[in-house]
N, C-alpha and C. Protein backbone atom coordinates (compact mmCIF):
# COMPACT_ATOMS: atom_id res chain seq x y z
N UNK A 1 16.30 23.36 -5.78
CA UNK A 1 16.32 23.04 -7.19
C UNK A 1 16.55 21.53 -7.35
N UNK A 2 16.11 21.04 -8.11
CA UNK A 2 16.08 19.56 -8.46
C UNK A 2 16.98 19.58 -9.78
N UNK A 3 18.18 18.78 -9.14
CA UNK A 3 19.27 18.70 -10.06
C UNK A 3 19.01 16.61 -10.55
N UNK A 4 19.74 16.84 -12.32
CA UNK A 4 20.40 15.97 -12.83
C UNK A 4 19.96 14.30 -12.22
N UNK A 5 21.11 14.46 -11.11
CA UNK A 5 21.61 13.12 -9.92
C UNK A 5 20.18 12.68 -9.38
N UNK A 6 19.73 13.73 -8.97
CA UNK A 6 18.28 13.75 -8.07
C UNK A 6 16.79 13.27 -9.10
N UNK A 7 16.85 13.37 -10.14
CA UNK A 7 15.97 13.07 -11.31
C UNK A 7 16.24 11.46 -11.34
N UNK A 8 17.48 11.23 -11.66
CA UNK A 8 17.68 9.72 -11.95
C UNK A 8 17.44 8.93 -10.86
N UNK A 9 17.83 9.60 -9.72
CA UNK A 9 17.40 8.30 -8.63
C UNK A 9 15.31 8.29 -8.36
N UNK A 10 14.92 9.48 -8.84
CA UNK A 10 13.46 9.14 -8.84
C UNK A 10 13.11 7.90 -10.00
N UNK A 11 13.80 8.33 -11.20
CA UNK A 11 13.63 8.00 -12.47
C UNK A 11 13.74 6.02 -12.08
N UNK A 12 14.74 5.78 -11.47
CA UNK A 12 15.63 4.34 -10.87
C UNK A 12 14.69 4.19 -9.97
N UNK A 13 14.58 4.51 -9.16
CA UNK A 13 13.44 4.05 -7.97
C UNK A 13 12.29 3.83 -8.40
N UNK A 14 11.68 4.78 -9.74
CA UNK A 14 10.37 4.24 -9.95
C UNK A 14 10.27 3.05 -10.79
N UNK A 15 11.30 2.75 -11.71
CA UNK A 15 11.63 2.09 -12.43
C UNK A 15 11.90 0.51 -11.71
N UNK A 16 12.43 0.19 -10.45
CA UNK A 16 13.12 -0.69 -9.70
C UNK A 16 12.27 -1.14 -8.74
N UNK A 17 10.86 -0.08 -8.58
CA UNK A 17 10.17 -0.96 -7.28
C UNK A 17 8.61 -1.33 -8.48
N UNK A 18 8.43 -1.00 -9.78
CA UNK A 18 7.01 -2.22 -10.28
C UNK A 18 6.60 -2.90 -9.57
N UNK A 19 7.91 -4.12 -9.65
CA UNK A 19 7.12 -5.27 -9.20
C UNK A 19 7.15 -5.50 -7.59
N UNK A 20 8.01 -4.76 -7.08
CA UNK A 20 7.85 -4.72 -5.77
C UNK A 20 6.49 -4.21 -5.01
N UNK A 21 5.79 -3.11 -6.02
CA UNK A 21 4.74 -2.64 -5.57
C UNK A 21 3.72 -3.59 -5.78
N UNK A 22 3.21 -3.79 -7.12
CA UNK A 22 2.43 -4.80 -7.56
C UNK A 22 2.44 -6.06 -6.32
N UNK A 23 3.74 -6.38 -5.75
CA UNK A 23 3.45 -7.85 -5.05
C UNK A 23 3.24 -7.01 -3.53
N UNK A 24 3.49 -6.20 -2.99
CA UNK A 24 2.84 -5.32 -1.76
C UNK A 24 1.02 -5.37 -2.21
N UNK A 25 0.80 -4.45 -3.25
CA UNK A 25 -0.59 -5.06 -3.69
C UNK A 25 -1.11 -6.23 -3.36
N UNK A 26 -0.66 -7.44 -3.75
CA UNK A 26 -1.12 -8.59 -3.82
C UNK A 26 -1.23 -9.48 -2.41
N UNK A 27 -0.06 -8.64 -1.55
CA UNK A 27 0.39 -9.34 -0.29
C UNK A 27 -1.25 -8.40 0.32
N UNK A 28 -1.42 -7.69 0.39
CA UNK A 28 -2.73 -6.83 1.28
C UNK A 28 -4.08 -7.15 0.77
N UNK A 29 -3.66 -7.82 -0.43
CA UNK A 29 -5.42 -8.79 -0.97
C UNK A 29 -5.35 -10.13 0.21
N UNK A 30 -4.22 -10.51 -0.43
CA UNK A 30 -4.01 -12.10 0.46
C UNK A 30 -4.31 -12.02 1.91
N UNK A 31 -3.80 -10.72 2.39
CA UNK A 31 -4.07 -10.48 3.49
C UNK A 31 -5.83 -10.51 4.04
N UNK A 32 -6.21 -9.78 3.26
CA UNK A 32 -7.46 -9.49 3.87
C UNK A 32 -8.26 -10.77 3.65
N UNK A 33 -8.00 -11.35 1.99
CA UNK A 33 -8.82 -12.15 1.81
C UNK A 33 -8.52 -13.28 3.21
N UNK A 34 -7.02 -13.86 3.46
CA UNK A 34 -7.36 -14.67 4.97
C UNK A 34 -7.95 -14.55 6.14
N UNK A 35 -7.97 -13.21 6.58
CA UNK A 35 -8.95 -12.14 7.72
C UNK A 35 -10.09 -12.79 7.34
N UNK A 36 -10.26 -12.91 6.46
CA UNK A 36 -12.11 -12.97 5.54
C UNK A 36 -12.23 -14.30 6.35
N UNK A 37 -11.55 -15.21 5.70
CA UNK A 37 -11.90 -16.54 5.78
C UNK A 37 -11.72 -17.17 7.37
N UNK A 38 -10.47 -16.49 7.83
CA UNK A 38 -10.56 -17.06 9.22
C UNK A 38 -11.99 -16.33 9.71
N UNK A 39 -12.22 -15.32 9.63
CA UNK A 39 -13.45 -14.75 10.53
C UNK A 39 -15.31 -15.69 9.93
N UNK A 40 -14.65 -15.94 8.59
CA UNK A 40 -16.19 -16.75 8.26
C UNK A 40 -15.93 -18.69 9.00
N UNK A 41 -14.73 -18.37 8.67
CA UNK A 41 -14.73 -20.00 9.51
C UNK A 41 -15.28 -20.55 10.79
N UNK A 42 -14.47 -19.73 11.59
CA UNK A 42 -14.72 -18.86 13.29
C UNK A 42 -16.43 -19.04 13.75
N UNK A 43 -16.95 -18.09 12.12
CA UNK A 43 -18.36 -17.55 12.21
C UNK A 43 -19.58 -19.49 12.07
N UNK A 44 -18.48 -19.80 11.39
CA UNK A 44 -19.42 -21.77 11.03
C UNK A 44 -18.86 -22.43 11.96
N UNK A 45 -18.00 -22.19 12.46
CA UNK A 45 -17.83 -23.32 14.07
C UNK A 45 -18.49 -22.86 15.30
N UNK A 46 -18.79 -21.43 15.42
CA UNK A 46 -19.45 -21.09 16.62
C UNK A 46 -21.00 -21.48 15.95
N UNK A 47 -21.79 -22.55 16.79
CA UNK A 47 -23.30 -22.72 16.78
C UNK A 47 -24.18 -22.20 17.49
N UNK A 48 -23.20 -21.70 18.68
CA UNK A 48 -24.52 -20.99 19.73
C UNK A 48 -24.76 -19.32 19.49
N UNK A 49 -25.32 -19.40 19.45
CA UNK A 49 -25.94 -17.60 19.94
C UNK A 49 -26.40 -16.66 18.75
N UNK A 50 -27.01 -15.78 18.50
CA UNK A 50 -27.05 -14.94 17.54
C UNK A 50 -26.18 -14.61 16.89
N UNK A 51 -26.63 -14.26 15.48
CA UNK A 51 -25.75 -13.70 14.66
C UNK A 51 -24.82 -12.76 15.03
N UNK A 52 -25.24 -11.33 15.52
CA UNK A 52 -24.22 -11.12 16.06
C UNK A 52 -23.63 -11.13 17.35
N UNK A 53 -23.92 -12.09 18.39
CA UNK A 53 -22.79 -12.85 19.09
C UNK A 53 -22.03 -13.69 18.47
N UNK A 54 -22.24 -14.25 17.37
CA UNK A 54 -21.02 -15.67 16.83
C UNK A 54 -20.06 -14.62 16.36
N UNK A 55 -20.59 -13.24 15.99
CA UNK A 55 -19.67 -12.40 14.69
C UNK A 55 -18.93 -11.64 15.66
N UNK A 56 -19.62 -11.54 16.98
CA UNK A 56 -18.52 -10.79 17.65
C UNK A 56 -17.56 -11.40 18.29
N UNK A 57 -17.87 -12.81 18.80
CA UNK A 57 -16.67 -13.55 19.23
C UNK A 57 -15.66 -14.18 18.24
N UNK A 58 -16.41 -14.29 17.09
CA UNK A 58 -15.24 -14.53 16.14
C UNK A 58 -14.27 -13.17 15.92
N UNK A 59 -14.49 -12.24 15.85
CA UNK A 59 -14.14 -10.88 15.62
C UNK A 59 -13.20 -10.89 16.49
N UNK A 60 -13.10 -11.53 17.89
CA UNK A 60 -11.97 -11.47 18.89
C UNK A 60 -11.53 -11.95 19.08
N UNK A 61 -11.73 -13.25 18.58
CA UNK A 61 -10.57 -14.69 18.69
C UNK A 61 -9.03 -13.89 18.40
N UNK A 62 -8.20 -14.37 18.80
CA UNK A 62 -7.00 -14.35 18.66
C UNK A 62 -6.52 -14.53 17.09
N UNK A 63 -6.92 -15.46 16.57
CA UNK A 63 -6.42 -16.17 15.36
C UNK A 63 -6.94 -14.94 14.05
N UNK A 64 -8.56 -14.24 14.47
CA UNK A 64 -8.62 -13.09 13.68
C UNK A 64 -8.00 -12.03 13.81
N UNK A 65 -7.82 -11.56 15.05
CA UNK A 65 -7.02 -10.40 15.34
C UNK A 65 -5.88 -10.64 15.05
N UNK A 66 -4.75 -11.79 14.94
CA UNK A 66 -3.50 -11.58 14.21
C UNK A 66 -3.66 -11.46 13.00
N UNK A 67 -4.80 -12.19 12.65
CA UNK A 67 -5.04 -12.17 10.73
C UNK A 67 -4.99 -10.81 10.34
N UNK A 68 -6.04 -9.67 11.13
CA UNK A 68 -6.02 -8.21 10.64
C UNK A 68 -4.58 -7.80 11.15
N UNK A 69 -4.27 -7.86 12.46
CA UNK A 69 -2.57 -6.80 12.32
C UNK A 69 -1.95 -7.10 11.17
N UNK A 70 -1.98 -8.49 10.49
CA UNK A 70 -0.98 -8.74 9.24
C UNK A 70 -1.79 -8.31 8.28
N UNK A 71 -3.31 -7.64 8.03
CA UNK A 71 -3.23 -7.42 6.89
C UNK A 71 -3.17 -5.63 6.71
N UNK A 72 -2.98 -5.18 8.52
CA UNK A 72 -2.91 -3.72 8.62
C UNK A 72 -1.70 -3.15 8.09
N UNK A 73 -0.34 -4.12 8.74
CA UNK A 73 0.95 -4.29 8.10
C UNK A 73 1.34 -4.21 6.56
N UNK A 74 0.48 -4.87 6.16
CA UNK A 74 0.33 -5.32 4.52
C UNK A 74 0.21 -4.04 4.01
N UNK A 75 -0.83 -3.39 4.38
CA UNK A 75 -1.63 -2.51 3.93
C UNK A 75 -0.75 -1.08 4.36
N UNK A 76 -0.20 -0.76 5.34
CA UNK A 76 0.74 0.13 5.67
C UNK A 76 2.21 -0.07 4.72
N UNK A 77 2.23 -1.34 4.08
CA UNK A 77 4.03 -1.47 3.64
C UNK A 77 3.58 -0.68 2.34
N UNK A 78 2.24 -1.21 1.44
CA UNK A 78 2.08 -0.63 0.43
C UNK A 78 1.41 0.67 0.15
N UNK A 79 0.94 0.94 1.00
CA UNK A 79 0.60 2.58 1.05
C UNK A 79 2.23 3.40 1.14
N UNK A 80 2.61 2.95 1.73
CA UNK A 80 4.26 3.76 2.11
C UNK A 80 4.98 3.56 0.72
N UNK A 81 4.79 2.65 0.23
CA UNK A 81 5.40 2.45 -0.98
C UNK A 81 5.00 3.17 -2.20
N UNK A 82 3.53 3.29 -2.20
CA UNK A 82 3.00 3.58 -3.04
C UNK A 82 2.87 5.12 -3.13
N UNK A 83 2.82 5.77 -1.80
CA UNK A 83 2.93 7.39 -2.02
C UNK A 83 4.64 7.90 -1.88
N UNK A 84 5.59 6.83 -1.64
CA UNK A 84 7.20 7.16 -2.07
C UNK A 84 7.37 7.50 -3.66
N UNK A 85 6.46 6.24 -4.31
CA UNK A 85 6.57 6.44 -5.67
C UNK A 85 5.74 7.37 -6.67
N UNK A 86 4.38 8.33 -5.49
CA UNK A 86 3.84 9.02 -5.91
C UNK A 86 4.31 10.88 -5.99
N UNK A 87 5.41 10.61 -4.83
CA UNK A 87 6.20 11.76 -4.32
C UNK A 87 7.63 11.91 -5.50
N UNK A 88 7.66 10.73 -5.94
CA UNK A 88 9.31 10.61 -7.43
C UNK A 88 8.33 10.93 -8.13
N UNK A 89 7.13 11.03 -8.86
CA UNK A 89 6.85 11.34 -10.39
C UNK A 89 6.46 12.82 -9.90
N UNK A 90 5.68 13.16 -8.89
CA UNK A 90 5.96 14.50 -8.62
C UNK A 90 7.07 15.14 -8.95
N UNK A 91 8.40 14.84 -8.50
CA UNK A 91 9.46 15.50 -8.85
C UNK A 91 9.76 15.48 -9.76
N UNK A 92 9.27 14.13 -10.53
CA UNK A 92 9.97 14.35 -11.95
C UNK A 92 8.91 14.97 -13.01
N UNK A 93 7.80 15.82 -12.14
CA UNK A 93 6.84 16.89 -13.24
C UNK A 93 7.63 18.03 -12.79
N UNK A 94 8.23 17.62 -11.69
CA UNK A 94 8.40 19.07 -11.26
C UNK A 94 9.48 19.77 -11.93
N UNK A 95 10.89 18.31 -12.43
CA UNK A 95 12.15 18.77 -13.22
C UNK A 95 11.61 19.48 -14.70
N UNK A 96 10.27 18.57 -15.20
CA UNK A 96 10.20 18.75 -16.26
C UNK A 96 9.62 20.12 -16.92
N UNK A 97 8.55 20.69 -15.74
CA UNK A 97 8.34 22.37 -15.55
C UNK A 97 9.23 23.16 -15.72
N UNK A 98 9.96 22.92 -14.96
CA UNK A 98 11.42 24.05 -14.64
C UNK A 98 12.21 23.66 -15.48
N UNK A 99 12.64 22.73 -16.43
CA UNK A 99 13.12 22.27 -17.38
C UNK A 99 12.75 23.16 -19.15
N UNK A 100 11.40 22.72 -18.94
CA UNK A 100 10.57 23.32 -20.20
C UNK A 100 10.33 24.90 -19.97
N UNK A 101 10.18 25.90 -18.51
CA UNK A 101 10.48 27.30 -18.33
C UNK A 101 11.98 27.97 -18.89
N UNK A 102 12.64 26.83 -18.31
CA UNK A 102 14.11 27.27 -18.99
C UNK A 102 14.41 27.48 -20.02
N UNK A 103 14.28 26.64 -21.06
CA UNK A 103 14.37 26.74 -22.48
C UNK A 103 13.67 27.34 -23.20
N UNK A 104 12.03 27.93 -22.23
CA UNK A 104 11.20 29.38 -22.77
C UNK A 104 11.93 30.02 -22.36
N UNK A 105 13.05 30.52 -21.39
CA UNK A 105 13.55 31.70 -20.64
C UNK A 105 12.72 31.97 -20.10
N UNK A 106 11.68 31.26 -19.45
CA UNK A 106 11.15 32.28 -18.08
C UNK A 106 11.47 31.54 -17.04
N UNK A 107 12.22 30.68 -16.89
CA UNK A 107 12.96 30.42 -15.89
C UNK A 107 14.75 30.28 -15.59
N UNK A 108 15.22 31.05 -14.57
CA UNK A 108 16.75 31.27 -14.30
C UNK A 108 17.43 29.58 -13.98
């Protein structure tokens, strides 16, 4: 049963992480958009070889592959965040069901 105490801390948590989420959002744009740019940069300094040889050695440089772990990171902080805060409004449909059964009496 989802008591009282347990409502408010969904109610507080969803309330307390906005802008925390919003800037997780923004951190996994930034993210990718730098991935982008180091890999097109990479892609205009390499002159030799076909298109996709320049795209695959840029693709493995070092400097891209840290760019994506940080924007996989990015992208993992706000997914985690974002289905924590999708799992509190769940509960708080769920108080409000069993809430609104009660006061029909079809729920104990």
């Amino acid at each position: 049963m989802i008591n009282e105490k347990r409502l408010q801390q969904a109610l507080t948590y969803l309330a307390e992480t906005d802008e925390e989420c919003g800037i997780l959002r923004a951190d996994v744009a930034r993210a990718e958009f730098k991935a982008k740019s180091i890999r097109n940069t990479l892609m205009k300094a390499i002159t030799k070889g076909s298109i996709p040889d320049r795209t695959a050695e840029a693709e493995t440089s070092q400097e891209y592959l840290d760019a994506k772990m940080l924007e996989f990171q990015k992208f993992g902080e706000y997914e985690g965040m974002k289905n924590k805060r999708a799992t509190e409004s769940i509960l708080i449909d769920v108080w409000r069901s069993l809430n609104a059964g009660r006061r029909s009496g079809q729920v104990m």
